[in-house]
N, C-alpha and C. Protein backbone atom coordinates (compact mmCIF):
# COMPACT_ATOMS: atom_id res chain seq x y z
N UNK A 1 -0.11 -19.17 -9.05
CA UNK A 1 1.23 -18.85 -9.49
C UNK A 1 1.83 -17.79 -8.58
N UNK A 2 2.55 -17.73 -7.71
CA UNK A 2 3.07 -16.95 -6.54
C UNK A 2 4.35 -16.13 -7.61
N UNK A 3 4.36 -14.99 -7.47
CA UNK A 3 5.26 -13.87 -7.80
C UNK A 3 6.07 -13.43 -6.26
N UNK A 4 6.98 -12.99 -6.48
CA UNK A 4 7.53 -11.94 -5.12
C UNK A 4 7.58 -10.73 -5.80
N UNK A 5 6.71 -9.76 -4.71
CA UNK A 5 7.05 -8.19 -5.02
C UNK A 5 7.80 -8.10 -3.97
N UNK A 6 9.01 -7.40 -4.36
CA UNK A 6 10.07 -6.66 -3.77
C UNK A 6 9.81 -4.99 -3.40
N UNK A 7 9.83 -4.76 -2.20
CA UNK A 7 9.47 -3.43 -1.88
C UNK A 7 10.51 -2.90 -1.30
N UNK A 8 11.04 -1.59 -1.75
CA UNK A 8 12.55 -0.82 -1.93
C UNK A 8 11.91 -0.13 -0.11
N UNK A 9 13.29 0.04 0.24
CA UNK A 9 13.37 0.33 1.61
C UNK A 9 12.44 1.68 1.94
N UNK A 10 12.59 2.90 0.76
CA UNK A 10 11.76 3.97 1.28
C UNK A 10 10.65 3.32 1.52
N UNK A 11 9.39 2.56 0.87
CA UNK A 11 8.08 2.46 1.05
C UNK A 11 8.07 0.89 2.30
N UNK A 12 9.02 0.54 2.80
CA UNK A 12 8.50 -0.34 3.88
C UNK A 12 7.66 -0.09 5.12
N UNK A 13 7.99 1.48 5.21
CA UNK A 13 7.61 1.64 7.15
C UNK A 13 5.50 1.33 6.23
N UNK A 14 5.10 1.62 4.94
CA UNK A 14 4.13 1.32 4.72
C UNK A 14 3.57 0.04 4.31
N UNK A 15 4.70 -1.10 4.65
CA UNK A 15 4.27 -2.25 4.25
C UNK A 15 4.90 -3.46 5.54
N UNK A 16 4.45 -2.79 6.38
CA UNK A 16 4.66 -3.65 7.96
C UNK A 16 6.15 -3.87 7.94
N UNK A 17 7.15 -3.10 7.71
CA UNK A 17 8.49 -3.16 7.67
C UNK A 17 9.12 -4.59 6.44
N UNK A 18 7.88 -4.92 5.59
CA UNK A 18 8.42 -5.86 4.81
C UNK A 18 9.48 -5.86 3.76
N UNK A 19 10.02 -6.66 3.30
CA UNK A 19 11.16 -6.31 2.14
C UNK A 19 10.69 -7.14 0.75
N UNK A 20 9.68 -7.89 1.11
CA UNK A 20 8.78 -8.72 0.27
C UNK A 20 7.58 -9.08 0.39
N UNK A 21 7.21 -9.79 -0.38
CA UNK A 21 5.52 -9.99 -0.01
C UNK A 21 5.10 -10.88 -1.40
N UNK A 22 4.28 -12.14 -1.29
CA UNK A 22 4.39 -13.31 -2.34
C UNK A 22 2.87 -13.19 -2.65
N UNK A 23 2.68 -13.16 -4.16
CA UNK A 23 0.99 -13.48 -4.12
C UNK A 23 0.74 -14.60 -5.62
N UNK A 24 -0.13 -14.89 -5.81
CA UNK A 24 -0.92 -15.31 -7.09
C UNK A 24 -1.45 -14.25 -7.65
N UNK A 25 -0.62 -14.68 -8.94
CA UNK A 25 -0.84 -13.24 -9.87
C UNK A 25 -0.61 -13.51 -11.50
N UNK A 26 -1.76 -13.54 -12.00
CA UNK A 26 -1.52 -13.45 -13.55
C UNK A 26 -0.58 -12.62 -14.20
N UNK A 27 -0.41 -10.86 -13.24
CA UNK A 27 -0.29 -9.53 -14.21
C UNK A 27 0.28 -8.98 -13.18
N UNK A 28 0.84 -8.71 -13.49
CA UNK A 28 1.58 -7.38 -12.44
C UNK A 28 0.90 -6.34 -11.87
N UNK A 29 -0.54 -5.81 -12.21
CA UNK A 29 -1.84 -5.41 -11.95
C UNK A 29 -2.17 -6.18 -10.58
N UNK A 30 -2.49 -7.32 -11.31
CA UNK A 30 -3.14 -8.22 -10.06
C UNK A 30 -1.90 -8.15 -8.58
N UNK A 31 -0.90 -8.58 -9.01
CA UNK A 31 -0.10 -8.76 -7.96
C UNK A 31 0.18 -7.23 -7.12
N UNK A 32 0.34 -6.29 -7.65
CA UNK A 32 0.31 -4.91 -7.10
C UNK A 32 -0.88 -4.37 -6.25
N UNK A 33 -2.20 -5.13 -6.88
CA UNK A 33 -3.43 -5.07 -6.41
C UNK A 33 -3.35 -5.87 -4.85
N UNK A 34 -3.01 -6.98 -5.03
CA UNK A 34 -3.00 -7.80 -4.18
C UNK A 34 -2.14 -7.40 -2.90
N UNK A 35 -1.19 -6.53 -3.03
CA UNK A 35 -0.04 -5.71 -2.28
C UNK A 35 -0.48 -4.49 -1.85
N UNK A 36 -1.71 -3.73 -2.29
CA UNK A 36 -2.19 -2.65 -1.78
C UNK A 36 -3.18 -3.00 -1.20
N UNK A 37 -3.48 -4.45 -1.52
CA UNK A 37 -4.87 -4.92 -0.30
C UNK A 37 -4.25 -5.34 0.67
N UNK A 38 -3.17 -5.87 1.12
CA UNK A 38 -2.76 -6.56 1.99
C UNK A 38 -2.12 -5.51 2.70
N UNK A 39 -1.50 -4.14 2.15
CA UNK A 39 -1.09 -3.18 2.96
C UNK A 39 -1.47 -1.79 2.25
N UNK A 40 -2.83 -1.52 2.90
CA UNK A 40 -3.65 -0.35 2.44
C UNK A 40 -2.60 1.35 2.43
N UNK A 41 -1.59 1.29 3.16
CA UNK A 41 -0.81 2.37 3.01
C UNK A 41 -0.11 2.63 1.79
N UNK A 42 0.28 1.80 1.57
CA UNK A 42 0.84 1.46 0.06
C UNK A 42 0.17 2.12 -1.00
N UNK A 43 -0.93 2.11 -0.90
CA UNK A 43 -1.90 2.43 -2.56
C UNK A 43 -1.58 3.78 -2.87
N UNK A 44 -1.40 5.08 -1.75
CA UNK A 44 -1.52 6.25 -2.28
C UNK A 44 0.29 6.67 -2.15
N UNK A 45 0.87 5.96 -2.42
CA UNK A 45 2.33 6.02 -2.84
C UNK A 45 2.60 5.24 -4.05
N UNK A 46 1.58 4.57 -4.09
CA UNK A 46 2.03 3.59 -5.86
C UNK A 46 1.20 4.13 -6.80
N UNK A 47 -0.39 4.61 -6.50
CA UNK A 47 -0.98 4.77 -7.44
C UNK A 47 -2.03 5.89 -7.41
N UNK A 48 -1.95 6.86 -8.10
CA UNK A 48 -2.56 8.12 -8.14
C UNK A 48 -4.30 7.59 -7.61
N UNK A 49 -5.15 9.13 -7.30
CA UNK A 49 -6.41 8.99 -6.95
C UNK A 49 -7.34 8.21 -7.92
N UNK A 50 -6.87 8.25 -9.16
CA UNK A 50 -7.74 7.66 -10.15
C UNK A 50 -7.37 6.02 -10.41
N UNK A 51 -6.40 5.62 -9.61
CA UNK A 51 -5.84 3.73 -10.20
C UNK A 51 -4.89 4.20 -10.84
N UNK A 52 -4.12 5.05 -11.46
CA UNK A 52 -3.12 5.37 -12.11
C UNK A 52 -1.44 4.70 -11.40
N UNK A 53 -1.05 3.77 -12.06
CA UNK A 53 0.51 3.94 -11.67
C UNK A 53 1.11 5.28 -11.46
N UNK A 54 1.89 5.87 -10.73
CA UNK A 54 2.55 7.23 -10.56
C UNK A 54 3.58 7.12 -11.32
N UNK A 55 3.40 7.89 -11.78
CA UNK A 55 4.62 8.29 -13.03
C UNK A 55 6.02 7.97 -12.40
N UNK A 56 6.35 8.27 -10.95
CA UNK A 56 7.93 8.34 -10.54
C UNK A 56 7.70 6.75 -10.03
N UNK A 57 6.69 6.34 -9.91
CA UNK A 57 7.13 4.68 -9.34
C UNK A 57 7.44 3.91 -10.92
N UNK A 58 8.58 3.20 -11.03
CA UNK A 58 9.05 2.18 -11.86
C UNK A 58 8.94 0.52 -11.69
N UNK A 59 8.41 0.14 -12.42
CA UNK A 59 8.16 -1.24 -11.89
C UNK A 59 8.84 -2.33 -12.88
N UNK A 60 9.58 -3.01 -12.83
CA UNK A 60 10.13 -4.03 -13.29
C UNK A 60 9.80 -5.14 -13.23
N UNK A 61 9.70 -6.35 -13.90
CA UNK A 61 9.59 -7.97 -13.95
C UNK A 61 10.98 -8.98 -14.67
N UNK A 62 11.55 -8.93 -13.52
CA UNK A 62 12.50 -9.72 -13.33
C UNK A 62 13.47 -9.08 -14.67
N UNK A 63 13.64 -7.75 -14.26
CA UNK A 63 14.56 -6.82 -14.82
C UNK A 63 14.00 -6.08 -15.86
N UNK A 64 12.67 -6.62 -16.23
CA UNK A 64 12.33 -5.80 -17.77
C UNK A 64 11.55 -4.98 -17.09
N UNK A 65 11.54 -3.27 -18.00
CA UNK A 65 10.39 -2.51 -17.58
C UNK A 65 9.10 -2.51 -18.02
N UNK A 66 8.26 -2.61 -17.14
CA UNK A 66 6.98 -2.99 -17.81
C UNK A 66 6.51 -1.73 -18.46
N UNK A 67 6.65 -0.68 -18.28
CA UNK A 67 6.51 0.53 -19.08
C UNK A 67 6.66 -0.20 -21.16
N UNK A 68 7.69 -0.64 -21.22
CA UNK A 68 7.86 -1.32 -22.76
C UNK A 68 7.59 -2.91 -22.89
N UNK A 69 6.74 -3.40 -22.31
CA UNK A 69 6.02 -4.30 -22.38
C UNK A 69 4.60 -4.12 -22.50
N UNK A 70 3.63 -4.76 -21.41
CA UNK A 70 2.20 -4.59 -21.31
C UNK A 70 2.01 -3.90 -20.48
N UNK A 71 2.51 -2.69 -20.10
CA UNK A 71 2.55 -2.08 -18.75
C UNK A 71 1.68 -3.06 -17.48
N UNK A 72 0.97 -2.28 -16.56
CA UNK A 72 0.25 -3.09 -15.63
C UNK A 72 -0.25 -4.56 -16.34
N UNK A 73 -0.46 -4.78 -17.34
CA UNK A 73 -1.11 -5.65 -18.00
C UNK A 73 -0.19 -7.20 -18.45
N UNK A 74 1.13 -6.86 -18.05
CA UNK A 74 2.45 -7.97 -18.36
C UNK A 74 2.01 -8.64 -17.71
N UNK A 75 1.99 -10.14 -18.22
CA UNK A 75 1.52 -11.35 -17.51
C UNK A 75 2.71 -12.29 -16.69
N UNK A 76 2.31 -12.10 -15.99
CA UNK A 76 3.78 -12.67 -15.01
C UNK A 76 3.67 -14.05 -14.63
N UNK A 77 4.37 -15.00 -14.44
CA UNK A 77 4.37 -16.42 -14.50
C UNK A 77 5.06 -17.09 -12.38
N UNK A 78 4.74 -18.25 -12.13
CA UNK A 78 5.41 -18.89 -11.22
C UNK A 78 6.89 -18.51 -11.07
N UNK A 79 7.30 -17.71 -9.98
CA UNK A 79 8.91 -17.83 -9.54
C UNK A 79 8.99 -16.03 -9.98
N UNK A 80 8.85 -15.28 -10.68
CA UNK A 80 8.80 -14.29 -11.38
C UNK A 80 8.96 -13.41 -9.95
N UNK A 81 9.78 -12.20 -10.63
CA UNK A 81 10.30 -11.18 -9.28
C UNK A 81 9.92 -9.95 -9.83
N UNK A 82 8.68 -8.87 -9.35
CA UNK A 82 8.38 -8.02 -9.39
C UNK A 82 9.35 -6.69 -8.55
N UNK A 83 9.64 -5.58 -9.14
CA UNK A 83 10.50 -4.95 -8.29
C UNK A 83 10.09 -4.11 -8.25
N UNK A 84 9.67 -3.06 -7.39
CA UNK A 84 8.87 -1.65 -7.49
C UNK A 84 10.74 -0.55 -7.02
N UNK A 85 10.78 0.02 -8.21
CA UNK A 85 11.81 1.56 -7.75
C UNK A 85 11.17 2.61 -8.08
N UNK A 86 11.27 2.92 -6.91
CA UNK A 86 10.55 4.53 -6.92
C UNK A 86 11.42 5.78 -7.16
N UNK A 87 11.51 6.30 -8.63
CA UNK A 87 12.49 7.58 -8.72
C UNK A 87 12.57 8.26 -7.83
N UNK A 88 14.31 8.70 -7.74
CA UNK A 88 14.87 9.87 -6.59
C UNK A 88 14.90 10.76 -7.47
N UNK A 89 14.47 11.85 -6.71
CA UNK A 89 15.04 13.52 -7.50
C UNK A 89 15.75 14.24 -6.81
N UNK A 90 16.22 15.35 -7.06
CA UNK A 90 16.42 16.36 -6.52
C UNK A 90 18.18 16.08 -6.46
N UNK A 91 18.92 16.47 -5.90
CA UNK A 91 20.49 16.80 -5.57
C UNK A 91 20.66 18.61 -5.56
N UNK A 92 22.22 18.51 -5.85
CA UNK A 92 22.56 19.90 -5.46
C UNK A 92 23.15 20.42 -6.69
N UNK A 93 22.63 21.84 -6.97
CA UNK A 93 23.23 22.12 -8.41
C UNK A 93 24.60 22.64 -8.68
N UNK A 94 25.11 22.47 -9.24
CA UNK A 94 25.90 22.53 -10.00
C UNK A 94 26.94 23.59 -9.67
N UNK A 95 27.98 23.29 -8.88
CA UNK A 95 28.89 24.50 -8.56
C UNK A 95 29.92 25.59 -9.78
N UNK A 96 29.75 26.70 -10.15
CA UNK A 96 30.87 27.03 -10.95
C UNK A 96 31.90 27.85 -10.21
């Protein structure tokens, strides 16, 4: 069952300048797995030292957040579009 993960422009220079990348994937686990094997730079920007998703990476399936689903564990189907956004912080405070 081929998914597309979509990879947001900050994390490309770590994924061979890709903007996508297609795998067989039950879970959004697997397919993320499958995306940090295929581009080993990737892993310590998506997922803490322990396997942990990072709290500021957001991951979506074809718009829903998997955070209120099965987190890593959402079972993802044929055609299905994985989206990794990685929270921005910071700006400028607040003029009075």
């Amino acid at each position: 069952m081929p998914v597309k993960v979509m990879i947001p422009s900050p994390l490309r220079p770590y994924a061979g300048k890709r903007d996508s990348a297609e795998f067989n994937a039950r879970t959004v686990g697997e397919a993320l797995g499958h995306l940090t094997t295929e581009f080993g730079d990737l892993r310590k920007h998506l997922f803490t030292e322990d396997g942990k998703l990072r709290s500021f990476v957001n991951v979506y399936v074809n718009d829903e957040d998997i955070r209120y689903l099965a987190k890593e564990n959402t079972p993802t189907k044929d055609g299905d579009t994985i989206s990794i956004i990685p929270s921005i912080a910071g700006g400028v405070p607040a003029m009075e």
